[in-house]
N, C-alpha and C. Protein backbone atom coordinates (compact mmCIF):
# COMPACT_ATOMS: atom_id res chain seq x y z
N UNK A 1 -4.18 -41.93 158.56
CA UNK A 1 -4.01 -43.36 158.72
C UNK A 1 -3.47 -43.93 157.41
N UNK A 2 -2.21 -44.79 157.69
CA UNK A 2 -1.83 -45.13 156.12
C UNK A 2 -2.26 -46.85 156.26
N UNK A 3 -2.66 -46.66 154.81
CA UNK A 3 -3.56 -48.08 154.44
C UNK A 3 -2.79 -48.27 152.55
N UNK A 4 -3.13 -49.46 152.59
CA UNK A 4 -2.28 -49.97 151.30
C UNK A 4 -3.41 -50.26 150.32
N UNK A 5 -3.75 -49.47 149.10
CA UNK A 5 -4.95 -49.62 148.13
C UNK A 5 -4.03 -50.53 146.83
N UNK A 6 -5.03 -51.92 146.68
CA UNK A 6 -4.30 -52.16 145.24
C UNK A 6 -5.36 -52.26 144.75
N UNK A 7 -5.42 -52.08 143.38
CA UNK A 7 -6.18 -51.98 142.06
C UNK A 7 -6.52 -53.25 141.60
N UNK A 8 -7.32 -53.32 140.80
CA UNK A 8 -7.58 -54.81 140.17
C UNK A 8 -6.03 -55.21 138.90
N UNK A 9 -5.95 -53.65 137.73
CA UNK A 9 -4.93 -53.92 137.20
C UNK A 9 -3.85 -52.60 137.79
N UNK A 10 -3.04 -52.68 138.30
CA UNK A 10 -1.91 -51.73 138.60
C UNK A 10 -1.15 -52.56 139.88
N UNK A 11 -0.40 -51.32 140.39
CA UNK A 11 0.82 -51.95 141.46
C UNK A 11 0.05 -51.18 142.76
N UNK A 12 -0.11 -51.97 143.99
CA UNK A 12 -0.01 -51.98 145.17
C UNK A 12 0.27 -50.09 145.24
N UNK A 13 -0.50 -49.33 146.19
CA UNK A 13 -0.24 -47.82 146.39
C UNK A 13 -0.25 -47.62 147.97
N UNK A 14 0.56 -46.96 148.19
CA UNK A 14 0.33 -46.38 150.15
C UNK A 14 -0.66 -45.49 149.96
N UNK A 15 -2.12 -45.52 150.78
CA UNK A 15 -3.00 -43.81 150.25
C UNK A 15 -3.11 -44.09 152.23
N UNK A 16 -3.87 -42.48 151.98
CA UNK A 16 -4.05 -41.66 153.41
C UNK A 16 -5.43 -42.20 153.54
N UNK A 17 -6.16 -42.52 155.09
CA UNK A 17 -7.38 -42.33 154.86
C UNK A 17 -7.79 -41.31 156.53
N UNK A 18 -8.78 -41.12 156.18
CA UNK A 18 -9.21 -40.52 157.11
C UNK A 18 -9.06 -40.83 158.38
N UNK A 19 -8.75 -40.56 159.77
CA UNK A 19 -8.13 -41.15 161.04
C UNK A 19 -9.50 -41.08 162.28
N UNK A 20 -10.19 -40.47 162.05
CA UNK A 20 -11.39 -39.97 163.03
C UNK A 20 -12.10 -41.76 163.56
N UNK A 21 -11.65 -42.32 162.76
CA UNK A 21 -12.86 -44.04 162.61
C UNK A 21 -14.12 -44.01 162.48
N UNK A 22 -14.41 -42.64 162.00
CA UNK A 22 -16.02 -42.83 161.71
C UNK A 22 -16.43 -42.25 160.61
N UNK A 23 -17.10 -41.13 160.40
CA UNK A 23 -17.87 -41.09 159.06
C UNK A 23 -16.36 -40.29 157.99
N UNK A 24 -15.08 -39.87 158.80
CA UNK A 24 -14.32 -39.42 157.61
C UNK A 24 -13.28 -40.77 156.85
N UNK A 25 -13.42 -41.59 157.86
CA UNK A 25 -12.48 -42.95 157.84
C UNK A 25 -13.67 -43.43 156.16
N UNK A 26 -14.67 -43.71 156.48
CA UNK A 26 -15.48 -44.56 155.44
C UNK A 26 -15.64 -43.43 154.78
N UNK A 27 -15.84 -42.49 154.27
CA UNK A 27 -15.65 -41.66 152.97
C UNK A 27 -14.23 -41.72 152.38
N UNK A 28 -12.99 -41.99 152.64
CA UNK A 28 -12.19 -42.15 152.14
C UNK A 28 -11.93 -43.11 151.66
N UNK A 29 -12.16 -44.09 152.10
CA UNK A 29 -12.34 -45.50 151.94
C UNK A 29 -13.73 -45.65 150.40
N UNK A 30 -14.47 -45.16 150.47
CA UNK A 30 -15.44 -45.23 149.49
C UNK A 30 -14.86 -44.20 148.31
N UNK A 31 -13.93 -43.43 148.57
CA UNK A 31 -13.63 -42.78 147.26
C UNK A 31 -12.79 -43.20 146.75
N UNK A 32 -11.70 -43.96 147.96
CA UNK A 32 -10.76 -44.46 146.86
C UNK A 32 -10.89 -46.02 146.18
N UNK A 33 -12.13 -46.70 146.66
CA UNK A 33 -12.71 -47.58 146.39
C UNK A 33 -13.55 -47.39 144.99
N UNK A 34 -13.88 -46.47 145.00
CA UNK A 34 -14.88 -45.89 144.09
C UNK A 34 -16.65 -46.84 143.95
N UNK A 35 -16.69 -46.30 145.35
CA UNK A 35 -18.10 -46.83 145.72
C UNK A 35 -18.79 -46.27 146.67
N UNK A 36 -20.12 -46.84 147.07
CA UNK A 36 -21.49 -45.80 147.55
C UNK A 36 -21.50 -46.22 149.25
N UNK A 37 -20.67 -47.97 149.14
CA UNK A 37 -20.73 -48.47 150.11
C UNK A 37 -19.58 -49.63 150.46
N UNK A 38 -18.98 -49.85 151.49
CA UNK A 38 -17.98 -50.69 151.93
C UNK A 38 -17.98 -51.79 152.73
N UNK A 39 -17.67 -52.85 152.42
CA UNK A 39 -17.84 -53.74 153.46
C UNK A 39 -15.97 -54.09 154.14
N UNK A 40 -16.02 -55.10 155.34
CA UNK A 40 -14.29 -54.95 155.11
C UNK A 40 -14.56 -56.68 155.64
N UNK A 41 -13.70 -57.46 155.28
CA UNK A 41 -13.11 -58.70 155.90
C UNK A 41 -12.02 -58.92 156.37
N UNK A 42 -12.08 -59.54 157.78
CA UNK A 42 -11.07 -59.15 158.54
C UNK A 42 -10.13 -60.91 157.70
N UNK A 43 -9.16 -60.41 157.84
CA UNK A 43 -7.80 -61.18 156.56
C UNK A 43 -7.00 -62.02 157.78
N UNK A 44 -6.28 -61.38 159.16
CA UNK A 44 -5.56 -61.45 160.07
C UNK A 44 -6.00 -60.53 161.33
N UNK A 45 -5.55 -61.27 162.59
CA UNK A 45 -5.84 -60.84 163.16
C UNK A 45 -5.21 -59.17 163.83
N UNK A 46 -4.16 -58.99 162.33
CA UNK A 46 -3.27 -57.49 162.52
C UNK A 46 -3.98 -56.46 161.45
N UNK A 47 -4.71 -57.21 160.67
CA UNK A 47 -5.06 -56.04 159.24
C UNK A 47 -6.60 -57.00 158.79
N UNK A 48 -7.11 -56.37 157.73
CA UNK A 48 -8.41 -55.95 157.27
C UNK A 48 -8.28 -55.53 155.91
N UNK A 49 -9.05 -56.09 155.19
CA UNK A 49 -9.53 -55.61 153.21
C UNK A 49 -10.72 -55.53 153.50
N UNK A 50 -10.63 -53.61 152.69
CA UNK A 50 -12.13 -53.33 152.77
C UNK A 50 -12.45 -53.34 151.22
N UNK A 51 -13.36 -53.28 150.41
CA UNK A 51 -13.80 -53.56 148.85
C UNK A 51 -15.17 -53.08 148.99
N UNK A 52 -15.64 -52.82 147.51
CA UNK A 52 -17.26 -52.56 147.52
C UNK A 52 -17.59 -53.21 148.10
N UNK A 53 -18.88 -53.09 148.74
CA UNK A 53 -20.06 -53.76 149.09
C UNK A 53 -20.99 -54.78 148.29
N UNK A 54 -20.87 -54.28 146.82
CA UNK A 54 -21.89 -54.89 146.23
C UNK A 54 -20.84 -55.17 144.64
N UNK A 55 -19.48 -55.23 144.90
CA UNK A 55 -18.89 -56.09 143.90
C UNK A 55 -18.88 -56.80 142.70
N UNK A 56 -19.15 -58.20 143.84
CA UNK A 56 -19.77 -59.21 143.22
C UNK A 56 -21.37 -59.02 142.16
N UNK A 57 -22.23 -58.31 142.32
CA UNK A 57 -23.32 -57.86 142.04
C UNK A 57 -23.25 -57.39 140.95
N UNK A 58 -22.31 -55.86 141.08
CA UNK A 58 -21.62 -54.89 140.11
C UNK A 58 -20.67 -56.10 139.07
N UNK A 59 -20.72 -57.12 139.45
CA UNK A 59 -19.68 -57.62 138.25
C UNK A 59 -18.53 -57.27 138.18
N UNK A 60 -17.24 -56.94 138.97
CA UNK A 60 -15.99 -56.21 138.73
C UNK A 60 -15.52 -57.21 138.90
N UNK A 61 -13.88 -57.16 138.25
CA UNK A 61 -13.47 -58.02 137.87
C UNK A 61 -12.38 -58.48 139.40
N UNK A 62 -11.79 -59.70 139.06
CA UNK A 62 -11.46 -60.28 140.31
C UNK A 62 -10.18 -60.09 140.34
N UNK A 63 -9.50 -59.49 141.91
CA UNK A 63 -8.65 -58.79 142.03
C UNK A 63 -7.91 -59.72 142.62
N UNK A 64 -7.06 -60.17 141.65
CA UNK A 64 -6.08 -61.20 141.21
C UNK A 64 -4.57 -61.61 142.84
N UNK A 65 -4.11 -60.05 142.88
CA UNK A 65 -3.31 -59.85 143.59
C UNK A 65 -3.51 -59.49 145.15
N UNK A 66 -5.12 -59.16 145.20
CA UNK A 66 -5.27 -59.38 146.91
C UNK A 66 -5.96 -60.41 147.07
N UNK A 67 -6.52 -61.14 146.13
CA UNK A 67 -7.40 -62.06 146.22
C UNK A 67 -6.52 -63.47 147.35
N UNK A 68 -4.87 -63.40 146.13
CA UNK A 68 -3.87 -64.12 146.39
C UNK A 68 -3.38 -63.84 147.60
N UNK A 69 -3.09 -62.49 148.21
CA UNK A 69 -2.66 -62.20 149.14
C UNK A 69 -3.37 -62.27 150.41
N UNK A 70 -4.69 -62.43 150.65
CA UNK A 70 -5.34 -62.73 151.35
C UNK A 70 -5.56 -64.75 151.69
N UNK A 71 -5.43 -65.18 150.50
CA UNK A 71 -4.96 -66.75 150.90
C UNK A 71 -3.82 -66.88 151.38
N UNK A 72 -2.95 -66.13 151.01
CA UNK A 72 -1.99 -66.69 151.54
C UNK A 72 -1.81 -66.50 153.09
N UNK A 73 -2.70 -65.68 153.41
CA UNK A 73 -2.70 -65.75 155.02
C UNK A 73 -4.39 -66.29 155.70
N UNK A 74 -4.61 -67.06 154.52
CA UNK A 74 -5.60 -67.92 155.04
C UNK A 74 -6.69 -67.78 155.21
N UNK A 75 -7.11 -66.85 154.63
CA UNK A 75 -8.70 -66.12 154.47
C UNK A 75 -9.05 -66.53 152.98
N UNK A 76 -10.08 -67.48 152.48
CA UNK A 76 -10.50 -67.61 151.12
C UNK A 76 -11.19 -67.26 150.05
N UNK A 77 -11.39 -65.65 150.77
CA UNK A 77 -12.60 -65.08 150.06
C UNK A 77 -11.80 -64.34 148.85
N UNK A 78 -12.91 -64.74 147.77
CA UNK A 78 -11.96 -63.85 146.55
C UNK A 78 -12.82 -62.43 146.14
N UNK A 79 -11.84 -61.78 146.28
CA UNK A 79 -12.33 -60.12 146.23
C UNK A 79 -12.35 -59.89 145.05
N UNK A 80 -13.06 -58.17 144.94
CA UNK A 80 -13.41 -57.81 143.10
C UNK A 80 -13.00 -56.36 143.89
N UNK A 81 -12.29 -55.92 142.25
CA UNK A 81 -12.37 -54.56 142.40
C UNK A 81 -11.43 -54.30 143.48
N UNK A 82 -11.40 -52.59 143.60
CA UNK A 82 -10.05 -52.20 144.22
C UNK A 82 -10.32 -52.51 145.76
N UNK A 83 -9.27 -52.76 146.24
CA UNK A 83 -9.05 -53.13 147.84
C UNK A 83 -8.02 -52.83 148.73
N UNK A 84 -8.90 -52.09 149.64
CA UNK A 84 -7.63 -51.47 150.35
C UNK A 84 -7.26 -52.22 152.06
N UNK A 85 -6.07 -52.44 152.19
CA UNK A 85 -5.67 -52.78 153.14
C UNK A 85 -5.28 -52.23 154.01
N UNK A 86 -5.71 -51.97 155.42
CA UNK A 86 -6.39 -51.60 156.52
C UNK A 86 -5.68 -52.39 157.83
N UNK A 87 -4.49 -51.43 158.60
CA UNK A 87 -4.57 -52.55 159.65
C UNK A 87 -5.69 -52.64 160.54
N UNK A 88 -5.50 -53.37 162.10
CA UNK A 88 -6.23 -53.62 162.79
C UNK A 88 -5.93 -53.76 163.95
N UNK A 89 -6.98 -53.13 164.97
CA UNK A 89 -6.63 -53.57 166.49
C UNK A 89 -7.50 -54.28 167.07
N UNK A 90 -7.92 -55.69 167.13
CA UNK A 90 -8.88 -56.32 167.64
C UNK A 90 -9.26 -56.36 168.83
N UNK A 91 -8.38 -55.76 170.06
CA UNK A 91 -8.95 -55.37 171.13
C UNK A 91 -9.29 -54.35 171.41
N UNK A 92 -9.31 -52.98 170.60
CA UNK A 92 -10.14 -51.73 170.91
C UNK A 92 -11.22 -51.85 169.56
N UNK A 93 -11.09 -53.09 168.92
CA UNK A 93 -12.10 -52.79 167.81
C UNK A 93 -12.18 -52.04 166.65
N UNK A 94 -10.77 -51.21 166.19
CA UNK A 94 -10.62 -50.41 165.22
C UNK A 94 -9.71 -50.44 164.51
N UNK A 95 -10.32 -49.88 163.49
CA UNK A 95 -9.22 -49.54 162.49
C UNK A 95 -8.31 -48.65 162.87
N UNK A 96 -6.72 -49.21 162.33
CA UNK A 96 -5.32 -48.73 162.73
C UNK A 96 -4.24 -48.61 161.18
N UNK A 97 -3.68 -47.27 161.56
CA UNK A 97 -2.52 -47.65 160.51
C UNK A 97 -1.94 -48.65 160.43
N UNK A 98 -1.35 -48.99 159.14
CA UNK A 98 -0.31 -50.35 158.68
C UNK A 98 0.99 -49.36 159.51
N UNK A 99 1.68 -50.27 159.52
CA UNK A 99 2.76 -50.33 159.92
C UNK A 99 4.18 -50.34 158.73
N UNK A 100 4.96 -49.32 158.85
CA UNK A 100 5.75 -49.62 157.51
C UNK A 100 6.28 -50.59 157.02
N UNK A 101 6.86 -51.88 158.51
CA UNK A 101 6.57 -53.09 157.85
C UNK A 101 5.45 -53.98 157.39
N UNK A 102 4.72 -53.47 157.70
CA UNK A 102 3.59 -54.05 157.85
C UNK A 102 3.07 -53.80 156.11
N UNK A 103 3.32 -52.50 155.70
CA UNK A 103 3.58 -52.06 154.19
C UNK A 103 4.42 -52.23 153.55
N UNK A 104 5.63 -52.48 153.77
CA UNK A 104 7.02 -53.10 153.07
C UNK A 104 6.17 -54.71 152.85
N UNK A 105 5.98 -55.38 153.96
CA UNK A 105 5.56 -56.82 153.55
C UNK A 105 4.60 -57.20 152.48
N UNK A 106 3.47 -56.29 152.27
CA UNK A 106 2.12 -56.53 152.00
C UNK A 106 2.52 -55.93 150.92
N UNK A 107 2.93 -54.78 150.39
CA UNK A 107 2.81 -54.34 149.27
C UNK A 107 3.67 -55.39 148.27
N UNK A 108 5.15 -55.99 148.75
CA UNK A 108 6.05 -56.59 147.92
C UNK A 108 4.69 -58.28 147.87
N UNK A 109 4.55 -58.61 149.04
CA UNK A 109 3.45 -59.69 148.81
C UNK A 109 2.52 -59.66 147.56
N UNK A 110 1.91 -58.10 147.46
CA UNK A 110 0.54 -58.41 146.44
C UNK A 110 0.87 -58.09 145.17
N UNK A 111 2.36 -57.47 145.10
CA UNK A 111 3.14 -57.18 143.92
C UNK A 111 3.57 -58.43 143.20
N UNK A 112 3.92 -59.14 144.07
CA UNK A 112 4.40 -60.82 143.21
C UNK A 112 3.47 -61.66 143.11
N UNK A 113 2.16 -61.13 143.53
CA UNK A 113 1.00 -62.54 143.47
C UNK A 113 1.20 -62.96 141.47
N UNK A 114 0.99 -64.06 142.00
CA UNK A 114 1.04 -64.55 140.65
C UNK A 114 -0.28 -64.56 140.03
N UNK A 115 -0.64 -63.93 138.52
CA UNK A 115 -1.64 -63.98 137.72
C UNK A 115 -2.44 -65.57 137.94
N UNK A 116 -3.63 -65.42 138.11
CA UNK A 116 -4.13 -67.11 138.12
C UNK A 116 -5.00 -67.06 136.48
C-alpha cells in the first residue's frame, strides 16, 4: 500500500506499508512513525494522517508541513511528529493506497507549506 510519510524536518517520502489492514498495516505504520502506538485523523473524505498516539504528551515538535496541509483541506488539528498519509475508502471502512495523483498532489502540497 503506498502512503506518503513526511517528517517534522525533511521533504515529503512515498513509503510501502503493509496491505493486510490489520496487525501488518499498523506495524508499519508504527515503525515508520517511530512509535508504540497510532492514532489516524480522517483529513478528507479520500485520505487519512496517521501520527503518534501520544505526541502531544511526548512533546514532539509540530509538524509544520502536514499540519498546513491538512488545513488546507479543512481539518484543524495540528499534528507533531512524523505523519503519514494514508488514503481512504469510507464505504468499506479502510485503509487504501494513495493514488499517484493523489501523491503527485499531496506531496508537492506539503513540500510548499509555508514555515509558520
Amino acid at each position: 500500500m503506498k502512503a506518503l510519510s513526511i517528517p517534522v524536518n525533511g521533504r515529503p517520502t512515498l513509503v510501502g506499508l503493509g496491505d493486510d489492514g490489520g496487525c501488518g498495516f499498523i506495524r508499519s505504520l508504527c515503525a515508520i512513525i517511530g512509535a508504540e502506538c497510532v492514532e489516524c485523523v480522517a483529513v478528507t473524505d479520500r485520505w487519512d494522517a496517521w501520527l503518534d498516539e501520544e505526541s502531544a504528551v511526548k512533546k514532539q515538535p509540530l509538524n509544520e508541513a502536514a499540519t498546513r496541509l491538512t488545513h488546507d483541506y479543512g481539518t484543524m488539528a495540528r499534528l507533531r511528529g512524523t505523519v503519514v498519509i494514508v488514503g481512504a475508502d469510507r464505504g468499506a471502512n479502510v485503509s487504501v493506497s494513495l493514488s499517484p495523483d493523489q501523491i503527485d498532489t499531496l506531496r508537492c502540497r506539503a513540500a510548499d507549506a509555508p514555515h509558520w
